[in-house]
Protein backbone atom coordinates (compact mmCIF):
# COMPACT_ATOMS: atom_id res chain seq x y z
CA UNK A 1 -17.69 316.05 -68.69
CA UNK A 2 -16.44 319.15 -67.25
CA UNK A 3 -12.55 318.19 -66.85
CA UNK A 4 -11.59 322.40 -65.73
CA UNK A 5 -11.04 321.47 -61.84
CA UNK A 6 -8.53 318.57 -62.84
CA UNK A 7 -6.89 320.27 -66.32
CA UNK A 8 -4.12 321.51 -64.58
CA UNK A 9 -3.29 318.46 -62.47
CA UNK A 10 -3.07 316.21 -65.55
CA UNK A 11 -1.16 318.67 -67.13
CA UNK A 12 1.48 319.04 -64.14
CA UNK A 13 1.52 315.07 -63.60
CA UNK A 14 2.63 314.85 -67.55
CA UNK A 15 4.92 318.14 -67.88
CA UNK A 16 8.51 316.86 -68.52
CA UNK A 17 7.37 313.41 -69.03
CA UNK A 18 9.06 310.54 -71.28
CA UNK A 19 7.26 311.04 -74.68
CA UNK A 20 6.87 308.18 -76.89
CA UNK A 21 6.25 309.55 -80.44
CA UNK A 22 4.63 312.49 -79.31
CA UNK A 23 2.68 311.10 -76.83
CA UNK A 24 3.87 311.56 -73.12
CA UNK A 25 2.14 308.71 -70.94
CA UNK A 26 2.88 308.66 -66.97
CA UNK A 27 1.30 307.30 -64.16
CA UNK A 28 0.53 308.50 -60.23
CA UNK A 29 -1.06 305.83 -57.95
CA UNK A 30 -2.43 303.41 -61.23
CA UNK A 31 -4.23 306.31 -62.84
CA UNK A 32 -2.13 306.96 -65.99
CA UNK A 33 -2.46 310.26 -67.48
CA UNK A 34 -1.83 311.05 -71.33
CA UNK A 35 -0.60 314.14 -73.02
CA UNK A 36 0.41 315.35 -76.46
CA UNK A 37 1.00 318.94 -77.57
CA UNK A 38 0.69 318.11 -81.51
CA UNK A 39 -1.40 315.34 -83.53
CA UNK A 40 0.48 312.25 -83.69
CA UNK A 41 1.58 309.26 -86.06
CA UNK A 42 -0.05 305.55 -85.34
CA UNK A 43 0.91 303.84 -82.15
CA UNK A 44 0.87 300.19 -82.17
CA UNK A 45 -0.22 299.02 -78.59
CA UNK A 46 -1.53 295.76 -76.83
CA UNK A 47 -4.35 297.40 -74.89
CA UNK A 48 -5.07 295.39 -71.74
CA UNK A 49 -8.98 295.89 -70.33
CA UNK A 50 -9.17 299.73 -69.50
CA UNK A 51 -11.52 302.93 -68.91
CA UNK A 52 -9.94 306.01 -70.77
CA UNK A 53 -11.30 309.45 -70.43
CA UNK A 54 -10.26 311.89 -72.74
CA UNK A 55 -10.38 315.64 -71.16
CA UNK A 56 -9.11 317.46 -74.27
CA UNK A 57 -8.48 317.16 -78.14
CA UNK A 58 -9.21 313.98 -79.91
CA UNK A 59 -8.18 310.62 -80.62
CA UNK A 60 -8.62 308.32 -83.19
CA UNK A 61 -8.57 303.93 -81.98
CA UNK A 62 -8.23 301.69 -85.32
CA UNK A 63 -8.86 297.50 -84.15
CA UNK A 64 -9.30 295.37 -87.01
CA UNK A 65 -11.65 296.60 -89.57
CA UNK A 66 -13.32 299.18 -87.24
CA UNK A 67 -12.18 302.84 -86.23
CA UNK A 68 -13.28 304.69 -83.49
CA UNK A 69 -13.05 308.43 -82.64
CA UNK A 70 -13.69 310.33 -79.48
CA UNK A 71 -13.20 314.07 -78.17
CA UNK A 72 -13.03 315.59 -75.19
CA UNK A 73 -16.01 314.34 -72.60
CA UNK A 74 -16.25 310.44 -74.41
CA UNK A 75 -15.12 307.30 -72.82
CA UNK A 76 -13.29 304.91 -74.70
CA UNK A 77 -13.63 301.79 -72.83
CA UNK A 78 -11.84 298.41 -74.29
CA UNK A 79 -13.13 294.87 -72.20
CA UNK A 80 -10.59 292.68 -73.68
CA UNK A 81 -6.77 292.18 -74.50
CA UNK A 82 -6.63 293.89 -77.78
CA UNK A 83 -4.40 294.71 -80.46
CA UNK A 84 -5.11 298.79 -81.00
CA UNK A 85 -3.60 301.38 -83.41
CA UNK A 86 -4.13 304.79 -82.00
CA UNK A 87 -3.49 308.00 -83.22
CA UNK A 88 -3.93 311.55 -81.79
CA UNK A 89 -5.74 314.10 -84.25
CA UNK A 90 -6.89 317.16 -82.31
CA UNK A 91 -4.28 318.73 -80.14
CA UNK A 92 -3.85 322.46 -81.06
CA UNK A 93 -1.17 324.67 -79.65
CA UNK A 94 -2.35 326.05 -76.55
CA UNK A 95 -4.52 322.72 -76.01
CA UNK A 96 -2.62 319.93 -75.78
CA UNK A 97 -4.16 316.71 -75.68
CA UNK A 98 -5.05 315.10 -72.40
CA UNK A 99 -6.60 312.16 -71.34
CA UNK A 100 -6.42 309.94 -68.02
CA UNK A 101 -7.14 306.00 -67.72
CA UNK A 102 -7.02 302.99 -65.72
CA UNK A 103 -6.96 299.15 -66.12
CA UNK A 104 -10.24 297.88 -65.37
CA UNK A 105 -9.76 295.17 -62.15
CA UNK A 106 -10.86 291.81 -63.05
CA UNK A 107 -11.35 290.69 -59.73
CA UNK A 108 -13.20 293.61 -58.60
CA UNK A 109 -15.70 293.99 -60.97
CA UNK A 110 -16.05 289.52 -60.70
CA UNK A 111 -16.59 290.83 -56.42
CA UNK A 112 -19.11 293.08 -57.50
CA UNK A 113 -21.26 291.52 -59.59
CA UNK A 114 -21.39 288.61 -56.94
CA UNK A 115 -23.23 291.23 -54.92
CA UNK A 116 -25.27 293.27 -57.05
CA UNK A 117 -29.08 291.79 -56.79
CA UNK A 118 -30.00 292.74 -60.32
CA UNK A 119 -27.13 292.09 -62.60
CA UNK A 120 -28.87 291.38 -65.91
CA UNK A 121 -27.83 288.95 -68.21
CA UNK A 122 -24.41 287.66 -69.70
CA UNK A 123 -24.73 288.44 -73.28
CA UNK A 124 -22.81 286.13 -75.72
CA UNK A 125 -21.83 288.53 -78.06
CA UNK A 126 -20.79 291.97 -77.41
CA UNK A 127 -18.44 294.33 -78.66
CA UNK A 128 -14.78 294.42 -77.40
CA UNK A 129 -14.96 298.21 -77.70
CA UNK A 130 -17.18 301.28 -77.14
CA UNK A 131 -16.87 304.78 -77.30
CA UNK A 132 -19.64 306.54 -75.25
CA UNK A 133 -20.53 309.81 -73.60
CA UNK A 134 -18.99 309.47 -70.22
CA UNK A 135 -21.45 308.86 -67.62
CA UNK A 136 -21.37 311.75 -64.91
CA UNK A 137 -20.80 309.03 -62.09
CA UNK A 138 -18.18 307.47 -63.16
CA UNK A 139 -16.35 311.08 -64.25
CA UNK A 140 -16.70 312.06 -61.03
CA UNK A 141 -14.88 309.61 -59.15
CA UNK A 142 -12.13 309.24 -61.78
CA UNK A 143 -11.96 313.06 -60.73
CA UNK A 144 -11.57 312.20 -57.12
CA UNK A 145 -8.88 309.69 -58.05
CA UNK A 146 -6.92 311.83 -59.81
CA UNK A 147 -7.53 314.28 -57.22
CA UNK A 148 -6.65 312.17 -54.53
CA UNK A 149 -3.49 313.01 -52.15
CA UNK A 150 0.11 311.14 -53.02
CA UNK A 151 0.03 310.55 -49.05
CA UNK A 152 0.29 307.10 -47.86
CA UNK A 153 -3.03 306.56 -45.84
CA UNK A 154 -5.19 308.16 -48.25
CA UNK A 155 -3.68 306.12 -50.74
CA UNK A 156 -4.58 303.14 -48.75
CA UNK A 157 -7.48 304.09 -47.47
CA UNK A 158 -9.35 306.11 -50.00
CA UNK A 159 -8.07 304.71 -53.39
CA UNK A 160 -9.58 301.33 -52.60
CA UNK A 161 -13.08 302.32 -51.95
CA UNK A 162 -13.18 304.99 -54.88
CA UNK A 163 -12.01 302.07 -57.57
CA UNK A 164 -14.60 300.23 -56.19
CA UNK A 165 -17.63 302.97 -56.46
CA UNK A 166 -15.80 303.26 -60.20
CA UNK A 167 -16.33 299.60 -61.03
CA UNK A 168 -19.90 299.79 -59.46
CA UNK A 169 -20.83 302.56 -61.70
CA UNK A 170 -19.18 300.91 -65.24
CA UNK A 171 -21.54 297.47 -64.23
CA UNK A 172 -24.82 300.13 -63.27
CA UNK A 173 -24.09 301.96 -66.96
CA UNK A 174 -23.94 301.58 -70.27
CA UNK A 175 -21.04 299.61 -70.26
CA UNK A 176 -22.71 296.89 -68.26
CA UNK A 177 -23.09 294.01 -71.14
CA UNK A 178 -19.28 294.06 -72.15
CA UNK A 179 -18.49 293.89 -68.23
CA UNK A 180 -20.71 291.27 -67.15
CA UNK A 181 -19.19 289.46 -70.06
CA UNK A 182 -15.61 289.83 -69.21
CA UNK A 183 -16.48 289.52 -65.20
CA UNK A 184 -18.26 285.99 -65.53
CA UNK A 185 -16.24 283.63 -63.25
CA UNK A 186 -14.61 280.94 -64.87
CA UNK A 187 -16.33 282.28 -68.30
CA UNK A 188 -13.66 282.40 -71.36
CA UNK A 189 -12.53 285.79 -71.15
CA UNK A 190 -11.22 285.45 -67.42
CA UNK A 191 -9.16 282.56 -68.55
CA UNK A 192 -7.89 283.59 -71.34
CA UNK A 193 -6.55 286.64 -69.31
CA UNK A 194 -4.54 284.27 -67.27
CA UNK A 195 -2.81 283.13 -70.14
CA UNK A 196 -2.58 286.78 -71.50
CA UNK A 197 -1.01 287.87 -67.78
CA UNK A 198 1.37 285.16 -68.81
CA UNK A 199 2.56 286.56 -71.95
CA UNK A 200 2.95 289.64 -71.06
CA UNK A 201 5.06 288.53 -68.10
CA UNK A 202 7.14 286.40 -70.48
CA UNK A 203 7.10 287.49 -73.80
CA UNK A 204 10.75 287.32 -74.34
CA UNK A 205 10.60 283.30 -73.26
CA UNK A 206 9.49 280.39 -75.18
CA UNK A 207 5.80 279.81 -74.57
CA UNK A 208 4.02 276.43 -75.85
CA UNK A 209 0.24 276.64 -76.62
CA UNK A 210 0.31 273.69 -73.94
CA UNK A 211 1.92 275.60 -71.08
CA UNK A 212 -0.93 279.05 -72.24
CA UNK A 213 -3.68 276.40 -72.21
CA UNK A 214 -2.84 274.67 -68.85
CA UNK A 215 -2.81 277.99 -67.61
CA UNK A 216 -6.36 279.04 -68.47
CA UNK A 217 -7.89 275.20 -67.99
CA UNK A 218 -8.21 274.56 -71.30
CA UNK A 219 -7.37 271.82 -73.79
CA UNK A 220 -5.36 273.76 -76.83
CA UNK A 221 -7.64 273.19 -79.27
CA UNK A 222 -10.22 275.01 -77.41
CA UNK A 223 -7.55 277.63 -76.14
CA UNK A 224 -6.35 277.88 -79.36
CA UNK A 225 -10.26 278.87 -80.40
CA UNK A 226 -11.21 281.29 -77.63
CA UNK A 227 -7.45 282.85 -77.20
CA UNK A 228 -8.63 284.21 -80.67
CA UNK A 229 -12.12 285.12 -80.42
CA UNK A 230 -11.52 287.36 -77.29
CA UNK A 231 -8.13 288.84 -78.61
CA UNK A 232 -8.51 288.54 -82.67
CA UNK A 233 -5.13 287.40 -82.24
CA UNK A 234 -3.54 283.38 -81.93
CA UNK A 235 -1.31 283.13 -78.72
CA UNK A 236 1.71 283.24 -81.53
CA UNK A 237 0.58 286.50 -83.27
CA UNK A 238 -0.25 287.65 -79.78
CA UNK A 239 3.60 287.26 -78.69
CA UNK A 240 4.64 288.15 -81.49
CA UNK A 241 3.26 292.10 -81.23
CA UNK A 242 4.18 292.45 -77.59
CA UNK A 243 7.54 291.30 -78.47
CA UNK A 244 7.82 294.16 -82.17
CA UNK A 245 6.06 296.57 -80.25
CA UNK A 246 9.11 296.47 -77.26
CA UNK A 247 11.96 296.36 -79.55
CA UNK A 248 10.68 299.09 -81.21
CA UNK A 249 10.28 301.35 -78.05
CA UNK A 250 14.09 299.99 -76.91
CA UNK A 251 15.67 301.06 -80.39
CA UNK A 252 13.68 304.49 -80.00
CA UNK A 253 14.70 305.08 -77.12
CA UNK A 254 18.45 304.46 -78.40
CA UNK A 255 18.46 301.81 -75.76
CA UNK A 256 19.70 299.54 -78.42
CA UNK A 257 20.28 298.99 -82.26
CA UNK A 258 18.43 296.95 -84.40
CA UNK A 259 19.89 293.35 -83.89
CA UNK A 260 20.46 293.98 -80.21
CA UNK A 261 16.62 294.93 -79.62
CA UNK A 262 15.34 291.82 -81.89
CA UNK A 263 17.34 289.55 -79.37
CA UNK A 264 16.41 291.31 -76.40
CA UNK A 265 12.90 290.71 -76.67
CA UNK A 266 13.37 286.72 -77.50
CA UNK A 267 14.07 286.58 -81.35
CA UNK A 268 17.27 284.21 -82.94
CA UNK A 269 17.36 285.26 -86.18
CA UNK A 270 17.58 289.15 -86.92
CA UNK A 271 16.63 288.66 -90.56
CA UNK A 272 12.83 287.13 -89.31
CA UNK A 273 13.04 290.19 -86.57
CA UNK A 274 13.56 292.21 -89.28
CA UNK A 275 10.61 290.79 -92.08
CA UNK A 276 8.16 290.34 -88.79
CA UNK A 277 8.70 293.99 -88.18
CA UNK A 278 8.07 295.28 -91.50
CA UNK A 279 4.98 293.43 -91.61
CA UNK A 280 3.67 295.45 -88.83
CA UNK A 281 5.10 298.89 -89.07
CA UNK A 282 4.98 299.02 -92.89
CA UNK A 283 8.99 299.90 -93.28
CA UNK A 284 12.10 297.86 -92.22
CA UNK A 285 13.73 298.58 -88.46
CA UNK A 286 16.40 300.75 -89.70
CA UNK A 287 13.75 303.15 -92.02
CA UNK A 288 10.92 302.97 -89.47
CA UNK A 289 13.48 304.59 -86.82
CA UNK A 290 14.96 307.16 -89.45
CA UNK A 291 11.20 308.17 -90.74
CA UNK A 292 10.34 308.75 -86.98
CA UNK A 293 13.41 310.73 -86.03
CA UNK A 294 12.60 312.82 -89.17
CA UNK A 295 9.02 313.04 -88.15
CA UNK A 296 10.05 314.14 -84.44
């Protein structure tokens, strides 16, 4: 992918951006854009269904067992709500890292496939993930989207059609079989994202498996099964991260201390905030926050 015509654009979209352990992330009209000017530590993140393109440097995607890497001109393209730790490992001085994505629309891609005449198959099993040379169609009209004018009426009447010749393209390409998968109406992975929209929503609330399963149209048994074969996660351990992962951005951000964040985000005791944490970040709060400080 030749990224030259849109290098500076990314770069002026994330200059003086909020950084986030090295890693400034911003967003113009739902294309978010990604910088970082050094290599950075392990971000634990929640990925939702999305299309990333990295322009320039490298960066390295850990889910479960598996690790991915991909440089500059790859596609890293994730079909279901995913627990991710990502790290950046190329970005040398002069050449920051920079990478734009996008959440992949559901609905759209569901619209789509309704009208394509040759579709292929549903495959049963496919990978959540995949890291792939990025297709020269669907580069160019993520270049035309990031290109495209903060005016009003282009915004409404551009943006639509080019996320739609973008979705086209991911269900024409390689990326097909996870799509179709995820874009099957009424198939598991659309309602499990109903309940995921949920917890996102709500994270910070009491959630019963019963109210998550009535949401997707599932008994919770069966909720229970195919909440974790699409995510890897249960609906608890699923909460659970989205709720560690924001306390730890609102004490980093000095919003709050330790106890304050672990009630914020919907915990009542600060001493299972704190073991839950450790568990995921590998230190406690209080020397998680002082290693990163050091670290910044």
């Amino acid at each position: 992918m030749n990224a030259d015509d849109i290098l500076p654009l990314v770069l002026a979209r994330t200059e003086g951006g909020p950084a986030r352990e090295g890693l400034i992330i911003t967003q113009s009209s739902g294309v978010n854009f990604a910088r970082a000017d050094a290599p950075t530590g392990y971000l634990h993140s929640l990925y939702a269904p999305l299309l990333c393109l990295v322009l320039q440097g490298a960066k390295e995607v850990t889910s479960g067992a598996r690790t991915w890497t991909f440089h500059a001109g790859q596609t890293l393209l994730v079909s279901a709500d995913t627990p991710i730790q990502g790290r950046v490992i190329e970005a040398p001085p002069g050449a920051p890292y920079l990478a734009v994505s996008l959440d992949l629309d559901l609905i759209l891609l569901r619209d789509i496939l309704a009208d394509m005449s040759a579709a292929g198959p549903v495959e049963a099993e496919t990978p959540r993930i995949l890291v792939s040379e990025t297709d020269a169609a669907i580069a160019d009209c993520v270049a035309r989207l990031v290109r495209l004018p903060e005016r009003a009426d282009a915004q409404a009447i551009l943006r639509p059609a080019l996320l739609k010749e973008l979705h086209y393209w991911l269900l024409q390409g390689r990326h097909a079989p996870l799509l179709r998968r995820l874009a099957r109406p009424e198939g598991h992975a659309q309602r499990i994202a109903r309940a995921v929209s949920v917890l996102r929503a709500d994270f910070a609330q009491p959630l019963p498996v019963s109210r998550l399963a009535q949401v997707a149209g599932m008994s919770p048994s069966a909720f229970h099964h195919h909440f974790k074969a699409v995510t890897t996660l249960t609906p608890v351990q699923f909460q659970k991260q989205l709720r560690l992962i924001a306390a730890r951005h609102l004490m980093l951000s000095g919003a709050m201390a330790v106890s304050g964040a672990a009630f914020e985000v919907g915990y009542e005791s600060v001493s299972q905030f704190s073991r839950d944490y450790a568990r995921m970040f590998g230190a406690s709060p209080r020397t998680d926050l002082a290693n990163l400080k050091r670290a910044a």
